[in-house]
N, C-alpha and C. Protein backbone atom coordinates (compact mmCIF):
# COMPACT_ATOMS: atom_id res chain seq x y z
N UNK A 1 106.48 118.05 38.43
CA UNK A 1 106.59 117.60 39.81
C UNK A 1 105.37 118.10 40.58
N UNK A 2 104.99 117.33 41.32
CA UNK A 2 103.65 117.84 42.01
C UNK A 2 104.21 117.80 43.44
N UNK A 3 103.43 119.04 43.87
CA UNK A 3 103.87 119.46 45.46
C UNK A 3 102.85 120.69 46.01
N UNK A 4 102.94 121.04 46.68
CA UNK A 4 102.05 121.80 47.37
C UNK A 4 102.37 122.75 47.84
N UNK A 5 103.78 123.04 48.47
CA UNK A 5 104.74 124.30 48.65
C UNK A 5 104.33 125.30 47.75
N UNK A 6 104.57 126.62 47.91
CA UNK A 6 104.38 127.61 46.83
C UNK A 6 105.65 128.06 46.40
N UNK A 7 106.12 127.08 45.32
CA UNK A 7 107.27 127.62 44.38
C UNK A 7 106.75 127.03 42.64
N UNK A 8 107.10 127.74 42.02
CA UNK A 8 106.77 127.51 40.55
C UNK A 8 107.84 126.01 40.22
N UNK A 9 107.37 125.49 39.55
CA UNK A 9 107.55 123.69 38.84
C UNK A 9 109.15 124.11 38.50
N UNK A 10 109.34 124.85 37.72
CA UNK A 10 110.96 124.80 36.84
C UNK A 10 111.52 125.34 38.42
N UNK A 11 111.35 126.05 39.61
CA UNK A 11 112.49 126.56 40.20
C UNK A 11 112.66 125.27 41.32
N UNK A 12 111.46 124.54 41.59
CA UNK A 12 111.87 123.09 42.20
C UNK A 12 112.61 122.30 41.74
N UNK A 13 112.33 122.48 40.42
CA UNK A 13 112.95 121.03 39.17
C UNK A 13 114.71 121.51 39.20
N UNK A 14 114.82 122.99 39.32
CA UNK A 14 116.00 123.38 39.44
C UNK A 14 116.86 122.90 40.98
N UNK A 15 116.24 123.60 41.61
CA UNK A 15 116.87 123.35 43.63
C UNK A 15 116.65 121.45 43.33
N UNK A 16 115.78 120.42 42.94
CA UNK A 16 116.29 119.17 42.97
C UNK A 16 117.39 118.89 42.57
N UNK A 17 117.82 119.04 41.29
CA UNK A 17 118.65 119.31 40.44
C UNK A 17 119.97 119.97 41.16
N UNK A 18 120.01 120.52 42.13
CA UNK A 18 121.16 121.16 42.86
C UNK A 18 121.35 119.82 44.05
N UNK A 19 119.38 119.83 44.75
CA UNK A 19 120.08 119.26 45.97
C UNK A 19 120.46 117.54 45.98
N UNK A 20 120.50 116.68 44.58
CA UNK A 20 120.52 115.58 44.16
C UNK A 20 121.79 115.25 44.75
N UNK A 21 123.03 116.04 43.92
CA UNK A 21 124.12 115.73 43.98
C UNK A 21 125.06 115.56 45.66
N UNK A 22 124.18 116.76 46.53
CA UNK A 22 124.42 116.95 47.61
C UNK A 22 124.05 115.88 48.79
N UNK A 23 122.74 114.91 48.20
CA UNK A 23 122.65 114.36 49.10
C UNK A 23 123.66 112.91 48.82
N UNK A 24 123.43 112.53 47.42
CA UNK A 24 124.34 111.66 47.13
C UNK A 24 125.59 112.03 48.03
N UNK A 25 126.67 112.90 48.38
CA UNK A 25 127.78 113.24 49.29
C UNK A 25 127.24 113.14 50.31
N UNK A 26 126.38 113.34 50.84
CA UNK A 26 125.90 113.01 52.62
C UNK A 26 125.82 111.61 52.75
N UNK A 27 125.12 110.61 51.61
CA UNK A 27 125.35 108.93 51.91
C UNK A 27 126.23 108.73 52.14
N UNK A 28 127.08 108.92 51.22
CA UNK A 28 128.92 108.97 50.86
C UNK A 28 129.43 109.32 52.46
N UNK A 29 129.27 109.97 52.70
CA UNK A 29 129.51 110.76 54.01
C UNK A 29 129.84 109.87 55.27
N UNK A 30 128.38 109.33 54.85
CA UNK A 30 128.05 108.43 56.21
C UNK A 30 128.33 107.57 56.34
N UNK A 31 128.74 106.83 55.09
CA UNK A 31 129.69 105.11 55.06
C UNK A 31 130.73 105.58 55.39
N UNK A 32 131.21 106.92 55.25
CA UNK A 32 132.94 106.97 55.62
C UNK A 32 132.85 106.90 56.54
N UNK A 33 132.18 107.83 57.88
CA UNK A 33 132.08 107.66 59.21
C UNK A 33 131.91 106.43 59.66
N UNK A 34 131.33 105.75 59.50
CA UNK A 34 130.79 104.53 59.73
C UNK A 34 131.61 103.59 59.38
N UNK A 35 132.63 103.57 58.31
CA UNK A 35 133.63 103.04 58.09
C UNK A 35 135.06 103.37 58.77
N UNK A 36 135.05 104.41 59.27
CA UNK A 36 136.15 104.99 59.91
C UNK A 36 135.46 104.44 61.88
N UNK A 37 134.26 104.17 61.97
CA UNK A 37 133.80 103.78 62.73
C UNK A 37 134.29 102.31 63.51
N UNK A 38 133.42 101.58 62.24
CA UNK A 38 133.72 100.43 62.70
C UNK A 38 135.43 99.68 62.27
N UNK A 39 136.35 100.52 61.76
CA UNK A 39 137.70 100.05 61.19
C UNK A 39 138.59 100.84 62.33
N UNK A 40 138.13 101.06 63.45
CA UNK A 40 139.45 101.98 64.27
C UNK A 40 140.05 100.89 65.08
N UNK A 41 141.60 100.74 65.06
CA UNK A 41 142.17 100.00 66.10
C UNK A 41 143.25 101.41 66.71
N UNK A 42 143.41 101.35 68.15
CA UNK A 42 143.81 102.42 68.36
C UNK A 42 143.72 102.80 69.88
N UNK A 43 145.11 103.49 70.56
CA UNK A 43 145.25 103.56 71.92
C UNK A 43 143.96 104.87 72.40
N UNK A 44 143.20 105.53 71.74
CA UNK A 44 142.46 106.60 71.74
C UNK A 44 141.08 105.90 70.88
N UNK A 45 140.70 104.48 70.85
CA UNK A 45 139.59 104.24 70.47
C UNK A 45 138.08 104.13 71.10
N UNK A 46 138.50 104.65 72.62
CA UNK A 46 136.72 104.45 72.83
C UNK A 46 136.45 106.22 72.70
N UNK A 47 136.68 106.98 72.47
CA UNK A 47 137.17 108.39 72.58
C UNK A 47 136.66 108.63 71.30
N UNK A 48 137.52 107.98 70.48
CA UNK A 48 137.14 108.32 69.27
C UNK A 48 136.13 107.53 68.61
N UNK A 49 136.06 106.17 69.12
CA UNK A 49 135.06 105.30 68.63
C UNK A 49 133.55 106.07 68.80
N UNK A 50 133.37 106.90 70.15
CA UNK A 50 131.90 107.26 70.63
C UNK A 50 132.05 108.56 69.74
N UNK A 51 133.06 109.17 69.62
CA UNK A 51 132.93 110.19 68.77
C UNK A 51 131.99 110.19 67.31
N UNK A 52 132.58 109.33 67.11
CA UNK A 52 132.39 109.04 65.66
C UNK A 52 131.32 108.81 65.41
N UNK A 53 130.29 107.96 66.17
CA UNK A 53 128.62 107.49 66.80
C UNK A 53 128.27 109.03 66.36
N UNK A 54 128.64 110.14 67.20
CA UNK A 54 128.53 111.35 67.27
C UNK A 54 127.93 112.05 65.55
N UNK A 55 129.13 112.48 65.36
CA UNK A 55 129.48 112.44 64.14
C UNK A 55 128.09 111.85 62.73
N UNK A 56 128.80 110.05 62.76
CA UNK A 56 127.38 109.34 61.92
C UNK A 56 126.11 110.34 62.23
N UNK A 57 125.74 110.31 63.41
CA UNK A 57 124.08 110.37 63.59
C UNK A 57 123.96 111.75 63.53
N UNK A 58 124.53 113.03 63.24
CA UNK A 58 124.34 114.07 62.92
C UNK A 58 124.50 114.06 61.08
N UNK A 59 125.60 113.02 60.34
CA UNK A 59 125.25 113.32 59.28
C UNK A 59 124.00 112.77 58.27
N UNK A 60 124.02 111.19 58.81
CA UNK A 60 122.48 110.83 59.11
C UNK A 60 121.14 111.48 58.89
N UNK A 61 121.26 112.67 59.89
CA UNK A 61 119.83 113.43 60.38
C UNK A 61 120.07 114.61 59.11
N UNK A 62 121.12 115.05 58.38
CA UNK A 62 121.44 116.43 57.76
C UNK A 62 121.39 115.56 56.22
N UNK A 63 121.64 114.09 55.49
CA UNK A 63 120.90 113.36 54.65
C UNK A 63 119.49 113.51 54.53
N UNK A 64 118.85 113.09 55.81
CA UNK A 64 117.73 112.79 55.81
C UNK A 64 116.86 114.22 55.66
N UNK A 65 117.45 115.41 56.25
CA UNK A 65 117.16 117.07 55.97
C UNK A 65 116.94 117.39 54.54
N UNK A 66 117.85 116.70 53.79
CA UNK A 66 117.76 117.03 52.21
C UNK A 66 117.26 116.08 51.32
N UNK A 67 116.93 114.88 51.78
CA UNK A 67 115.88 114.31 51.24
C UNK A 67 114.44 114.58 51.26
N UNK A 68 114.36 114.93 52.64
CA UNK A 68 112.96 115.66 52.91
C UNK A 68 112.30 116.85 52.13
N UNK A 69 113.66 117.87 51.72
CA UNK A 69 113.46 118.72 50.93
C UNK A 69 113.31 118.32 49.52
N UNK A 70 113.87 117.86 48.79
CA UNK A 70 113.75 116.94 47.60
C UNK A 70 112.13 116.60 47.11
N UNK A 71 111.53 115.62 48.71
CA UNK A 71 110.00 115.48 48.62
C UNK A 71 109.12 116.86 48.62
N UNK A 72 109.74 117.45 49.46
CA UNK A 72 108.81 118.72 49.88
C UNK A 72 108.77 119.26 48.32
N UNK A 73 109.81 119.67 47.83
CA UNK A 73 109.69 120.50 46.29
C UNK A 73 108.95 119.44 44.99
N UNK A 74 108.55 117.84 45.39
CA UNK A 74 107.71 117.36 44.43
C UNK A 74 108.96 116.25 43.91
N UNK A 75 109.73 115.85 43.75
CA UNK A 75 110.81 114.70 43.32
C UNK A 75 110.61 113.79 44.30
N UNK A 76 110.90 112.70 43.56
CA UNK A 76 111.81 110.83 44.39
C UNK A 76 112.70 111.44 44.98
N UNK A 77 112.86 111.06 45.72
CA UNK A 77 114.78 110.53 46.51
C UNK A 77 115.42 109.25 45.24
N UNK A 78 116.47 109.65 44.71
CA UNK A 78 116.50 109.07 43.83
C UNK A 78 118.06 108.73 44.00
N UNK A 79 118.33 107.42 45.32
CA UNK A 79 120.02 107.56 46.23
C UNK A 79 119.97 105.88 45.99
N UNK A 80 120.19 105.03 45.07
CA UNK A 80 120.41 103.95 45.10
C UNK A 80 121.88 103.85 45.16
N UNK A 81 122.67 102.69 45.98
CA UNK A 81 124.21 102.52 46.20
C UNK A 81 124.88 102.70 45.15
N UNK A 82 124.14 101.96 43.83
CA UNK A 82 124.92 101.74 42.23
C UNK A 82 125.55 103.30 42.48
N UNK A 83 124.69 104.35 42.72
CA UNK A 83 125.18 105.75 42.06
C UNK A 83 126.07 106.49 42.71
N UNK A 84 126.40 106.18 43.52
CA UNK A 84 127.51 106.41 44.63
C UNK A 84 128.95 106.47 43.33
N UNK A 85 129.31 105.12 43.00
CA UNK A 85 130.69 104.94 42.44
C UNK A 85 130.49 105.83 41.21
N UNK A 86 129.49 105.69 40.46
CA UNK A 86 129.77 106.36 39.38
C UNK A 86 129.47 108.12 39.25
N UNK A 87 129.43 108.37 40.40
CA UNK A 87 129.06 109.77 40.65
C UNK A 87 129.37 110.34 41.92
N UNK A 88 130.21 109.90 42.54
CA UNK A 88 131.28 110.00 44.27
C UNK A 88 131.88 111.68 43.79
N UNK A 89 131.51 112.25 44.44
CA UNK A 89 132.60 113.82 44.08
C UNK A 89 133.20 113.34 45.76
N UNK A 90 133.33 112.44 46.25
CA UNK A 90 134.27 111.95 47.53
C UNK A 90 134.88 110.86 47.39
N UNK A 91 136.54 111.39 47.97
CA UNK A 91 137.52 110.28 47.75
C UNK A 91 137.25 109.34 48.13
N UNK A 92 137.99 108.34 47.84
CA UNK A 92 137.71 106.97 48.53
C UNK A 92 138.04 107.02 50.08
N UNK A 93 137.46 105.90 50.97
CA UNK A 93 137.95 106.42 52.36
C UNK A 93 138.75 104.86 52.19
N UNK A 94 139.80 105.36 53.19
CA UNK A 94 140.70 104.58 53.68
C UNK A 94 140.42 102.88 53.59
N UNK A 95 140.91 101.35 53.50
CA UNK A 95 140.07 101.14 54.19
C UNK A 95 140.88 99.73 54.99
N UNK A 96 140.65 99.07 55.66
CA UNK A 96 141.37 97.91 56.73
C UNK A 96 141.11 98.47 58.28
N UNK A 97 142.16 98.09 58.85
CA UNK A 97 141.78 98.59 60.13
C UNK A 97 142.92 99.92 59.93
N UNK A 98 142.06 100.83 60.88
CA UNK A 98 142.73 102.50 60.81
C UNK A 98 143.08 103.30 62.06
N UNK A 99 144.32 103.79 62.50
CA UNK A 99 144.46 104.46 63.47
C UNK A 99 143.39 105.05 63.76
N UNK A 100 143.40 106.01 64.65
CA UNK A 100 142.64 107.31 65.07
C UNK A 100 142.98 108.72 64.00
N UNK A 101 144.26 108.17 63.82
CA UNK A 101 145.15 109.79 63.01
C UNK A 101 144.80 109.59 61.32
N UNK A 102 144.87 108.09 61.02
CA UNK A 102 144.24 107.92 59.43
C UNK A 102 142.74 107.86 59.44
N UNK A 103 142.16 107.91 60.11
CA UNK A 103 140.52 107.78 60.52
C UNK A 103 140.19 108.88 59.91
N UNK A 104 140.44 109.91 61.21
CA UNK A 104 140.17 111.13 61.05
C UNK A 104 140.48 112.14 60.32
N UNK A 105 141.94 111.80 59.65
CA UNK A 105 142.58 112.91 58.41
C UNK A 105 141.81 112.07 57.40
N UNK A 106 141.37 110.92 57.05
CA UNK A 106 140.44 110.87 55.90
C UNK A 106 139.07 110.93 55.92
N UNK A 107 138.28 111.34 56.95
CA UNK A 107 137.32 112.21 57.67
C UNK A 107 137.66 113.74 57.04
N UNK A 108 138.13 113.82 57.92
CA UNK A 108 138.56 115.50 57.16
C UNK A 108 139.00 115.59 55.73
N UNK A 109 139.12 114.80 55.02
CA UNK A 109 139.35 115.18 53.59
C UNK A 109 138.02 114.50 53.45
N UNK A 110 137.14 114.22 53.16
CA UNK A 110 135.43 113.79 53.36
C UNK A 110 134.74 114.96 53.47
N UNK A 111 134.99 115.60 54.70
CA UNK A 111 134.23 116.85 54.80
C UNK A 111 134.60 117.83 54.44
N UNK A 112 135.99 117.75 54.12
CA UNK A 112 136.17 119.28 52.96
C UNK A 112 135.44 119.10 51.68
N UNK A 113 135.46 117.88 50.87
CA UNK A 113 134.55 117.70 49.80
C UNK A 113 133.35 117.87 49.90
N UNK A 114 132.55 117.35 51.05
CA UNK A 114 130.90 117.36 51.25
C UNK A 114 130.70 118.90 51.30
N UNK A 115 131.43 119.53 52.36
CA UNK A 115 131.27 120.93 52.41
C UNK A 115 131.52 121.65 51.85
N UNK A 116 132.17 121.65 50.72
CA UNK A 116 132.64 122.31 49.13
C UNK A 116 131.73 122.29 48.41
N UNK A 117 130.32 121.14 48.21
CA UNK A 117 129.70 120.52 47.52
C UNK A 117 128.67 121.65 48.19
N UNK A 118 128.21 121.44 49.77
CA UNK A 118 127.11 122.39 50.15
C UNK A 118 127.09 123.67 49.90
N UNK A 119 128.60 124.14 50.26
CA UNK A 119 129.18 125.40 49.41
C UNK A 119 128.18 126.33 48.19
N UNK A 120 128.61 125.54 47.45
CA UNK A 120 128.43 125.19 45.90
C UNK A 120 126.88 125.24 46.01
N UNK A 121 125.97 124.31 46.59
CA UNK A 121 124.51 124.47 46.64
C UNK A 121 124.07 125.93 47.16
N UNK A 122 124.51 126.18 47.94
CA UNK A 122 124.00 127.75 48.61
C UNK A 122 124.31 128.89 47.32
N UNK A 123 125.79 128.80 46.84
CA UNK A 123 125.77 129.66 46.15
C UNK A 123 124.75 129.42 44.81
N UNK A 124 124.32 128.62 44.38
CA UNK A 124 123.46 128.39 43.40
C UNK A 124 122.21 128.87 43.62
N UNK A 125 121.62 128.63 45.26
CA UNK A 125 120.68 128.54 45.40
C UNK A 125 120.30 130.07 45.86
N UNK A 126 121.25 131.05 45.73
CA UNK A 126 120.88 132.26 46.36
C UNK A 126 121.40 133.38 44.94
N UNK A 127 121.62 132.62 43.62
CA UNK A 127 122.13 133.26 42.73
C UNK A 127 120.74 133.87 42.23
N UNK A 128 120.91 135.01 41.08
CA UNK A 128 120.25 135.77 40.25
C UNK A 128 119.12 134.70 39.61
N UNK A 129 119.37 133.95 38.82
CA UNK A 129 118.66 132.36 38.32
C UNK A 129 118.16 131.63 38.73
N UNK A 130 118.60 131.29 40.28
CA UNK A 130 118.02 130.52 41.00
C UNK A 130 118.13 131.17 42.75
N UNK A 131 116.89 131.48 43.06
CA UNK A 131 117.06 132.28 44.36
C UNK A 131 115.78 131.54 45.03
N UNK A 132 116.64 130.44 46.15
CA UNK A 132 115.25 129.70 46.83
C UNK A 132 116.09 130.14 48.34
N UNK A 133 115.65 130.78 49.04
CA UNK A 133 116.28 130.92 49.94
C UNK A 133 115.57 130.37 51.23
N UNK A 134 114.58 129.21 51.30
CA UNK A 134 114.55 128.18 52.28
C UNK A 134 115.53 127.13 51.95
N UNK A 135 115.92 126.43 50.87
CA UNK A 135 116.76 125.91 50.36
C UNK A 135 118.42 126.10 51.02
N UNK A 136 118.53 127.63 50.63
CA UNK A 136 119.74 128.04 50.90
C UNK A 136 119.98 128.12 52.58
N UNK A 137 119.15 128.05 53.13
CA UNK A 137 118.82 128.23 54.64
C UNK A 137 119.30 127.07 55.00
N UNK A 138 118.55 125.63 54.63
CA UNK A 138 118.56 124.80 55.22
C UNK A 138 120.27 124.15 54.79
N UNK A 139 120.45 124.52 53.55
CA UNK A 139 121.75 124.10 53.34
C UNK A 139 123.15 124.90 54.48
N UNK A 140 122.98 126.11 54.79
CA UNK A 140 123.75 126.76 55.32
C UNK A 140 123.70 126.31 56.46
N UNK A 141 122.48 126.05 57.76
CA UNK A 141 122.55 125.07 58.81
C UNK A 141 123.86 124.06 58.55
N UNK A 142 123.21 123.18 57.35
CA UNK A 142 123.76 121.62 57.64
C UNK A 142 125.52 122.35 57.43
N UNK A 143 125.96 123.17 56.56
CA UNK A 143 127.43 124.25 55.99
C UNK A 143 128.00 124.67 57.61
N UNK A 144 126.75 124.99 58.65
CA UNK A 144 127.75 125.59 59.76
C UNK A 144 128.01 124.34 60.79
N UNK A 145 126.98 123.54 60.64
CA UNK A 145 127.32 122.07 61.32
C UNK A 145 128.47 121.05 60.98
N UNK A 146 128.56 121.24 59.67
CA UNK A 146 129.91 120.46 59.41
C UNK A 146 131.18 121.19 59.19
N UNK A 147 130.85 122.52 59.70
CA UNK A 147 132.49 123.20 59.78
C UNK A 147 132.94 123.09 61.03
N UNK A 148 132.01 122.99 61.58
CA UNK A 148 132.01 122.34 63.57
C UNK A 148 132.69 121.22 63.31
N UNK A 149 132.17 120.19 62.57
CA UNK A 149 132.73 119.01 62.86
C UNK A 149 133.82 118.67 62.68
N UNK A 150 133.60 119.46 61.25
CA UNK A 150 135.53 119.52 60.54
C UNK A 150 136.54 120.07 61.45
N UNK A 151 136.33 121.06 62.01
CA UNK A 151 136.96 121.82 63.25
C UNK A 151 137.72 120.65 64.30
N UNK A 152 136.30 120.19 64.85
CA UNK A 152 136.46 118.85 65.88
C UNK A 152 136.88 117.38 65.67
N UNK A 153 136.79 117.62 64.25
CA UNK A 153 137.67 115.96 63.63
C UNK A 153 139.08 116.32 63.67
N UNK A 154 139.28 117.46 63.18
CA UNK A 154 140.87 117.99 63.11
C UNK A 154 141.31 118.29 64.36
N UNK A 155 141.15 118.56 64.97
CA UNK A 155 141.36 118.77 66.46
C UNK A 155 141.62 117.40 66.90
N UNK A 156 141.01 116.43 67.18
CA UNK A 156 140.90 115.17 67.54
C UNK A 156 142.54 114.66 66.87
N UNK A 157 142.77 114.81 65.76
CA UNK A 157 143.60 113.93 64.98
C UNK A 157 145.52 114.28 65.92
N UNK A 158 145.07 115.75 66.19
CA UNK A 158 146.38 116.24 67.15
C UNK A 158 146.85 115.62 68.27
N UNK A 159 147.68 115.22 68.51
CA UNK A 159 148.13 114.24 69.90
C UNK A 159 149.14 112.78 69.35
């Protein structure tokens, strides 16, 4: 992999190799929102409809965070749709038209997976074997941003 950063070839080839899977769950991510978006019928839908705008365009920008990193360490972005189904570590989301309360509880089961998944990257990325700790940085950001959200999707679903 060619790059310019100062990290040795095998510990990039490794952190890609971690952050592949992760971003694949942030696409994933973002069709659910976006699907939970545009599928809400519901006495609490402009509320939750702008929410959700919310939501998309922060997971959006935290995709696009770990693709960037991907380039920065010397790899493709390598996120074609095909690879979604055959490699989803996220449930299926809901799908027809959806309350506010099925929206968002399958939102929140979305982001317990994505954030299990980032989880999982930090601890890799700060282990004995593999210790990139800009990596682990940037993953822990996007880890405290979506426990916010998870927080505020679940919250939302009450009423």
């Amino acid at each position: 992999m060619k790059h310019v950063i100062p990290i040795e070839n095998k510990l990039a080839t490794q952190v890609v190799n971690i952050l592949d899977p992760i971003l694949l769950d942030q696409l994933e991510l973002y069709t659910h929102v976006k699907s939970a978006h545009w599928n809400l019928r519901d006495a609490n839908f402009i509320v939750v409809h702008r929410f959700l705008d919310e939501v998309g365009g922060i997971v959006n920008e935290s995709g696009d965070v770990i693709a960037e990193r991907i380039r920065q360490l010397g790899a493709p972005v390598d996120a074609p749709s095909a690879r979604f189904s055959s490699e989803d570590r996220l449930k299926l989301f809901p799908t027809g038209e959806l309350t506010a309360h099925d929206a968002l509880t399958g939102l929140c089961v979305s982001f317990v997976a994505s954030i299990k998944g980032i989880r999982e990257g930090i601890d890799a990325t700060t282990s004995d074997a593999i210790d990139e700790p800009i990596t682990a940085d940037i993953l822990t950001g996007i880890a405290e941003e979506y426990e916010k959200l998870l927080w505020m999707l679940d919250s939302h679903r009450v009423g």
